[in-house]
Protein backbone atom coordinates (compact mmCIF):
# COMPACT_ATOMS: atom_id res chain seq x y z
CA UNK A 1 54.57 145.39 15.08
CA UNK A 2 57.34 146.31 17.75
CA UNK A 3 56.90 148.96 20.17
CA UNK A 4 58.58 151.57 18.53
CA UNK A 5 56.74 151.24 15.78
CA UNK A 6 53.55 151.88 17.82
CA UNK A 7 55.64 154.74 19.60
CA UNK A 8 56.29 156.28 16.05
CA UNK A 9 52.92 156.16 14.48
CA UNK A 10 51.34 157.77 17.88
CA UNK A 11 53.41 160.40 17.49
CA UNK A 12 52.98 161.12 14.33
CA UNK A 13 49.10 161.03 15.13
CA UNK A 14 49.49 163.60 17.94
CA UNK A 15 51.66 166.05 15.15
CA UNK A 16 49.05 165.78 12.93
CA UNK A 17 46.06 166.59 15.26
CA UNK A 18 42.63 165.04 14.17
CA UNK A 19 43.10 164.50 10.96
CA UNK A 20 45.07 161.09 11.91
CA UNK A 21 42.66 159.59 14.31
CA UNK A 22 40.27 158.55 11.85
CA UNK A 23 42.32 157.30 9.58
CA UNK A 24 43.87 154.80 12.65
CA UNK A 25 40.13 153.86 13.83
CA UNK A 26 38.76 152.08 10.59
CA UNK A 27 35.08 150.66 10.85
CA UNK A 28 35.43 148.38 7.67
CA UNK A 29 37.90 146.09 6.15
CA UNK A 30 39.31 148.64 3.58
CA UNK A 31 39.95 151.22 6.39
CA UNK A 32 41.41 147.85 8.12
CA UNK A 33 43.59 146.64 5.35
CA UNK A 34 44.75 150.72 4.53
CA UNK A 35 45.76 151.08 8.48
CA UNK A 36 47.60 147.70 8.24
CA UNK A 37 49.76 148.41 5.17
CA UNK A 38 50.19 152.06 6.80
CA UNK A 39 52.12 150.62 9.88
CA UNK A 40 53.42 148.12 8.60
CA UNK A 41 55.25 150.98 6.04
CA UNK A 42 56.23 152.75 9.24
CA UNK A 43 57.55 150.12 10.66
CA UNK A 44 59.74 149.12 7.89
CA UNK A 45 61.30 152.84 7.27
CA UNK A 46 61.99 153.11 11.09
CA UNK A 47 64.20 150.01 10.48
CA UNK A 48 66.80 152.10 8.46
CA UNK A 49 65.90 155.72 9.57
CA UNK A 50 66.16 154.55 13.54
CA UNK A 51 69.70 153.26 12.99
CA UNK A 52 70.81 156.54 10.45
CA UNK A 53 69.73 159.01 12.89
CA UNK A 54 71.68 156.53 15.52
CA UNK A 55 74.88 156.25 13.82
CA UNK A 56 75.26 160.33 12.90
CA UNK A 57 74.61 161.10 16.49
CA UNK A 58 77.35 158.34 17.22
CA UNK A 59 79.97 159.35 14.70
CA UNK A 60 79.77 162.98 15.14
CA UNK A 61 80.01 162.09 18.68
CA UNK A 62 83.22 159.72 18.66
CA UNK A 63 85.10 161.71 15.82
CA UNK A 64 84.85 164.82 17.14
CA UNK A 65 88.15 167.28 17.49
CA UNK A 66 88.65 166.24 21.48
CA UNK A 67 88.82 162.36 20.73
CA UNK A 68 92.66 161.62 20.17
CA UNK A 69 91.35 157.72 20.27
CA UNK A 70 89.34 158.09 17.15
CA UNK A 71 91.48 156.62 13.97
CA UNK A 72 91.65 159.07 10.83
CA UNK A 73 92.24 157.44 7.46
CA UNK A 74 93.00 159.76 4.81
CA UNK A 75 94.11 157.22 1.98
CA UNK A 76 91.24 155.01 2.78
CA UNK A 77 89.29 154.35 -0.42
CA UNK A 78 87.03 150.71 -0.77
CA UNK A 79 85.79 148.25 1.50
CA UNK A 80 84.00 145.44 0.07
CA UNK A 81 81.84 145.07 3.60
CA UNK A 82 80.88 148.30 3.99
CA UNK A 83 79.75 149.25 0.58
CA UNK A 84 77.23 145.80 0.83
CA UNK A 85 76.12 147.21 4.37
CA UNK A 86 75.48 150.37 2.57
CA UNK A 87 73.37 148.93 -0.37
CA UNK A 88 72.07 146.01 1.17
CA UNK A 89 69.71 147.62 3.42
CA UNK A 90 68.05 149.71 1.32
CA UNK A 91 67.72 147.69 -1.00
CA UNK A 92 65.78 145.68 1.53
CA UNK A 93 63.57 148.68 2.23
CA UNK A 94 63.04 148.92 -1.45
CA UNK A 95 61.91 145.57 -2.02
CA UNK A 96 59.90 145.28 0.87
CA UNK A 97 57.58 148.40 0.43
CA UNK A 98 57.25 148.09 -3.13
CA UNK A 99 55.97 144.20 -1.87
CA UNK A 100 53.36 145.64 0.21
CA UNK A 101 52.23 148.26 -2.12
CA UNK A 102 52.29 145.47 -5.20
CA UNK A 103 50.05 143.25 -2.69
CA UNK A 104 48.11 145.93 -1.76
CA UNK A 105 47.06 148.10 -5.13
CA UNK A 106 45.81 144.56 -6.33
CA UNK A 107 43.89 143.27 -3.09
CA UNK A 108 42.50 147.10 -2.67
CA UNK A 109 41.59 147.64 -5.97
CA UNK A 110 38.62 150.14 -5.53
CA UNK A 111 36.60 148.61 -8.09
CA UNK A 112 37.14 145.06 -6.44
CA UNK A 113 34.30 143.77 -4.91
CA UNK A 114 34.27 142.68 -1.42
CA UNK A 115 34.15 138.91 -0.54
CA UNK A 116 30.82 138.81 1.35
CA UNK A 117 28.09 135.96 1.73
CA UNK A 118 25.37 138.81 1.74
CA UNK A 119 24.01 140.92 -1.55
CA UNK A 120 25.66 144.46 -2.15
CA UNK A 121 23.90 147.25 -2.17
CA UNK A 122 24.02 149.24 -4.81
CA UNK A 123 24.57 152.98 -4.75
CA UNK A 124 25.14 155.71 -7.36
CA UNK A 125 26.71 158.66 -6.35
CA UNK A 126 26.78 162.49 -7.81
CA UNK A 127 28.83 165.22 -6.44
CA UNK A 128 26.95 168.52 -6.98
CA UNK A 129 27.60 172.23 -6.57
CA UNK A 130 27.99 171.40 -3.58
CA UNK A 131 25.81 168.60 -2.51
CA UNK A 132 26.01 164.61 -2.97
CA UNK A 133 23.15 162.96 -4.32
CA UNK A 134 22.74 159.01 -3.48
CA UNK A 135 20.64 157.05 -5.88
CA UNK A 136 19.16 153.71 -4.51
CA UNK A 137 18.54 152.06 -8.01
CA UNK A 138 17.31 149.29 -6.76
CA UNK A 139 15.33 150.73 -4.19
CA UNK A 140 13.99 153.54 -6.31
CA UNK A 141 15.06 156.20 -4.12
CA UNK A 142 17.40 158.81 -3.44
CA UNK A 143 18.92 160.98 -0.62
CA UNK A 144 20.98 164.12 -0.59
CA UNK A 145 24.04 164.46 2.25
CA UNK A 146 22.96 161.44 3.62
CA UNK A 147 24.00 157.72 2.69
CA UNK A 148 21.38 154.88 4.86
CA UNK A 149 23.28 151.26 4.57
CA UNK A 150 22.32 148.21 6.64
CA UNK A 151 26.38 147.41 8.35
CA UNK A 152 27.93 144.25 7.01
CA UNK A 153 26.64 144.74 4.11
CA UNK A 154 29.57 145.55 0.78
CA UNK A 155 28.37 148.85 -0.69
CA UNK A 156 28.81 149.42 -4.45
CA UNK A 157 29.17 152.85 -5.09
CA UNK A 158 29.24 154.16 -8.98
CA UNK A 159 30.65 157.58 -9.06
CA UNK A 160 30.64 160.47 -11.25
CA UNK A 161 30.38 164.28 -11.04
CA UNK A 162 27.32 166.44 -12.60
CA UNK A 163 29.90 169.49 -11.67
CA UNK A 164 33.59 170.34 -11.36
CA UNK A 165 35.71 167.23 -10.40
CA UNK A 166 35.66 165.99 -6.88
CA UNK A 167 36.53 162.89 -4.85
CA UNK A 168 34.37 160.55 -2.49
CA UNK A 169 35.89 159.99 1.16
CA UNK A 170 34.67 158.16 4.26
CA UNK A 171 37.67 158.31 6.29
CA UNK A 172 36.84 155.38 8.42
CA UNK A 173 35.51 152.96 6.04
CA UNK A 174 38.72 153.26 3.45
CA UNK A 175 39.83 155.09 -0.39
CA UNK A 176 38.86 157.72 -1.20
CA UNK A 177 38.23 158.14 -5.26
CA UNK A 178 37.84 160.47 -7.71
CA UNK A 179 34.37 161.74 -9.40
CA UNK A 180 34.83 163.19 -12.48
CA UNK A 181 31.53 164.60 -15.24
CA UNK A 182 31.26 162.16 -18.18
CA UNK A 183 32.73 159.38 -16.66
CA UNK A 184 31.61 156.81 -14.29
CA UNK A 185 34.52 155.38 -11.39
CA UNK A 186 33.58 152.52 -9.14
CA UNK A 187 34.07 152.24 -5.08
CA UNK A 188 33.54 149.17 -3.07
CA UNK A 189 33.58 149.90 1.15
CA UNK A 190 31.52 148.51 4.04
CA UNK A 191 30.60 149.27 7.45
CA UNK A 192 31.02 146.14 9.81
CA UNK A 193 29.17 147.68 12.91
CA UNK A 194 26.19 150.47 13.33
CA UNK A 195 27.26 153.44 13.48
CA UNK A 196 27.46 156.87 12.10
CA UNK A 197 30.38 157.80 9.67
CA UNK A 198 31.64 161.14 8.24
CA UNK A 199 31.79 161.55 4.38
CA UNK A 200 33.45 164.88 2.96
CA UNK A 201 34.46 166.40 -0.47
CA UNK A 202 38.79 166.00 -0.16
CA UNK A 203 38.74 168.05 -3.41
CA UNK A 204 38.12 171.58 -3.57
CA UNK A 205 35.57 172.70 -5.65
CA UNK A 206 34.25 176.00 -4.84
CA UNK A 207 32.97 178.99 -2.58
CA UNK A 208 30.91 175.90 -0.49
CA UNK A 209 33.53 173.16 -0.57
CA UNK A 210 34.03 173.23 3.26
CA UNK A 211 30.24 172.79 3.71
CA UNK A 212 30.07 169.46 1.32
CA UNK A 213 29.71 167.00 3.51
CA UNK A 214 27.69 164.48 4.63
CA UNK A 215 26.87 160.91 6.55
CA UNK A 216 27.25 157.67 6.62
CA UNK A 217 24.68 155.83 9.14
CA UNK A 218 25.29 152.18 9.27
CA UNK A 219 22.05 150.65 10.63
CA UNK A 220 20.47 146.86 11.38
CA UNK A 221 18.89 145.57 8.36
CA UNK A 222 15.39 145.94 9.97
CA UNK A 223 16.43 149.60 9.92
CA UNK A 224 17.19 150.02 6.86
CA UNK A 225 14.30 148.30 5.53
CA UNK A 226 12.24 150.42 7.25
CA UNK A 227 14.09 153.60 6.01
CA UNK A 228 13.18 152.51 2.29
CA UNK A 229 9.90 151.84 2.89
CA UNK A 230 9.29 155.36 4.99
CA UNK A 231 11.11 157.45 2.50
CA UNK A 232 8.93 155.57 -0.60
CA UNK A 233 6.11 157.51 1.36
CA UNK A 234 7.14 161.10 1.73
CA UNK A 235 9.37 163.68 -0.23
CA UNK A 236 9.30 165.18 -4.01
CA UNK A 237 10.43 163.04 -6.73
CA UNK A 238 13.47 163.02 -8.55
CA UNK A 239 13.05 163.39 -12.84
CA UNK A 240 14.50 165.49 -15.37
CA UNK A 241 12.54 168.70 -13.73
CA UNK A 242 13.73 168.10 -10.27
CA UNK A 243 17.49 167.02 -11.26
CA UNK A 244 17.18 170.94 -13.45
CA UNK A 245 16.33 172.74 -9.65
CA UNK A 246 19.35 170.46 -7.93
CA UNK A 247 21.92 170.98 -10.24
CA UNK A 248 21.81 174.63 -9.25
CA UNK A 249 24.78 175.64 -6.57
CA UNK A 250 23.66 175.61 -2.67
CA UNK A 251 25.61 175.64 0.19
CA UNK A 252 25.51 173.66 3.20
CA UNK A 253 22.68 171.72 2.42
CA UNK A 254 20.59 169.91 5.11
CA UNK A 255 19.59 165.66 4.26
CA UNK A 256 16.81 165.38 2.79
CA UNK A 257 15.23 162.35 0.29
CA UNK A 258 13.61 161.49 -2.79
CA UNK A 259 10.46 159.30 -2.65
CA UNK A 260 11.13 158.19 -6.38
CA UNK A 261 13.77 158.27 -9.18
CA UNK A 262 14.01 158.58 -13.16
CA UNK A 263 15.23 155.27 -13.73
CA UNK A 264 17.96 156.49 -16.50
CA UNK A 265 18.84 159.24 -14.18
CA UNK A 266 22.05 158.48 -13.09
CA UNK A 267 23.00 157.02 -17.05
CA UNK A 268 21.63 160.09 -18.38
CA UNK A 269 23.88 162.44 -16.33
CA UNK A 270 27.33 160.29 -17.12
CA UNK A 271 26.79 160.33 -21.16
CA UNK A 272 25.81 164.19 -20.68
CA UNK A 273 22.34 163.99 -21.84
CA UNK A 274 21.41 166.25 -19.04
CA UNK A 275 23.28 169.42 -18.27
CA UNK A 276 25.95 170.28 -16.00
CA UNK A 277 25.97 171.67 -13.07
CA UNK A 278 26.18 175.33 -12.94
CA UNK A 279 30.12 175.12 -12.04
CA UNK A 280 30.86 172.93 -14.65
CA UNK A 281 29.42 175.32 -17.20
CA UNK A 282 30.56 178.23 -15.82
CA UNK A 283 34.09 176.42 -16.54
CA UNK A 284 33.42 175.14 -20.02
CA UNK A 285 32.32 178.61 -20.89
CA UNK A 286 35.30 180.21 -19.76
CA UNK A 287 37.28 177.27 -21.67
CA UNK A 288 35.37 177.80 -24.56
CA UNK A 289 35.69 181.70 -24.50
CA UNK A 290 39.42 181.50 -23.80
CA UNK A 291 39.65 179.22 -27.31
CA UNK A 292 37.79 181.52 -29.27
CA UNK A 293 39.97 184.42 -28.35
């Protein structure tokens, strides 16, 4: 990318505060691929709005009322040149970004999985009033506010919402997506190095939205191994009784795990055998009031 390109996208980091920084520091190859196409946008637009803002400041400059040597053409009407300058370029732009994001929709396809020699792990997600619960099927375990992944491993991530919708985001690992109750949407990320990455709800959702947050520790596999096995030996279990107590709203709640899982857990709360969280009722019963009136 050329050097005003870089200029441009530091500034706009700087006008934007934090918020940019993670976004422009990614920690996986979604978060990679996302910051490429991201500059790569800039740069393209600055190739048309550069030379815009250049020529305005030069022709208000050279025709201005002082500059007898400046040619005014009243009867002028057409030129051939200047009207394929004028389309051209755009045109250009057009084709170009809509390139990148055609490439990009398709190669960043959230529920494409990640080209990777090593297993996925597979982890099912639940945004709560106003909480996220992990579910390790295939470890039998479960976390809340806290997500335990060995890095350079592809994490598959099955969404859906036992409350009000929400969406999924760790900033510096790539897309964000939508979790939604009764229906199941799928998220593929990974963290290449160890390290610890901030999740958060980007959806608001309630009175404890800004406390809905949670981790992302990317560890060694050795770690992670023995995070499994120590959480298999401590903490309450997670069935029907347990998933009743969770649903229930709380605010800014500290990690904690789940020793063991119902196995049809996460199935049972996407096909709504279990009940919603206390939000999502709360909304269905005001729906279903407003109806009957």
């Amino acid at each position: 990318m050329s050097v005003l390109g870089r200029v441009a996208v530091m500034a706009a980091v700087v006008a934007t505060g934090g918020c940019g920084t993670a976004l422009l520091s990614p920690a996986g190859p979604v978060a990679a691929a996302e910051r490429t196409i991201l500059i790569d946008s800039v740069a393209i637009m600055l190739v048309i709005v550069v030379p815009t803002i250049a020529a305005t400041i030069a022709f208000a400059w050279w025709f201005r009322a002082g500059n007898t040597r400046a040619r005014y053409l009243p009867a002028w009407e057409y030129s051939g040149q200047l009207e394929l300058l004028v389309w051209s370029i755009p045109a250009l732009i057009v084709l170009f970004l809509g390139g990148i994001a055609w490439l990009g929709s398709h190669e960043l396809d959230p529920a494409r999985k990640l080209v990777s020699s090593r297993h996925a792990i597979d982890i099912q997600v639940v945004s709560l009033d106003w909480k996220w619960l992990f579910i390790y099927p295939e470890q039998g375990i479960a976390s809340i506010n806290r997500i335990v992944a060995p890095a350079g491993v592809p994490l598959h991530f099955d969404i859906t919402a036992a409350s009000v919708m929400n969406v999924f985001f760790v900033p510096r690992l790539g897309s964000e997506i939508y979790s939604m109750y009764g229906m199941t949407t799928q998220l593929n990320l990974q963290a290449d190095e160890p390290g610890d990455y901030p999740g958060l709800s980007a959806h608001f959702s309630g009175d404890g939205f800004s406390g809905m947050a949670f981790e992302l520790n990317a560890v060694s596999a050795e770690q992670f191994a023995a995070w499994v096995t120590a959480t298999r030996k401590s903490g309450p279990s997670l069935d029907n009784a347990a998933y009743h107590e969770l649903r229930r709203q709380t605010q800014n709640v500290a990690p904690y795990t789940y020793r063991e899982v119902q196995e049809s857990l996460f199935h049972d709360i996407v096909s709504q055998q279990l009940p919603p969280g206390e939000g999502a009722a709360a909304v269905g019963g005001a729906a279903s009031a407003g109806r009957e009136h």
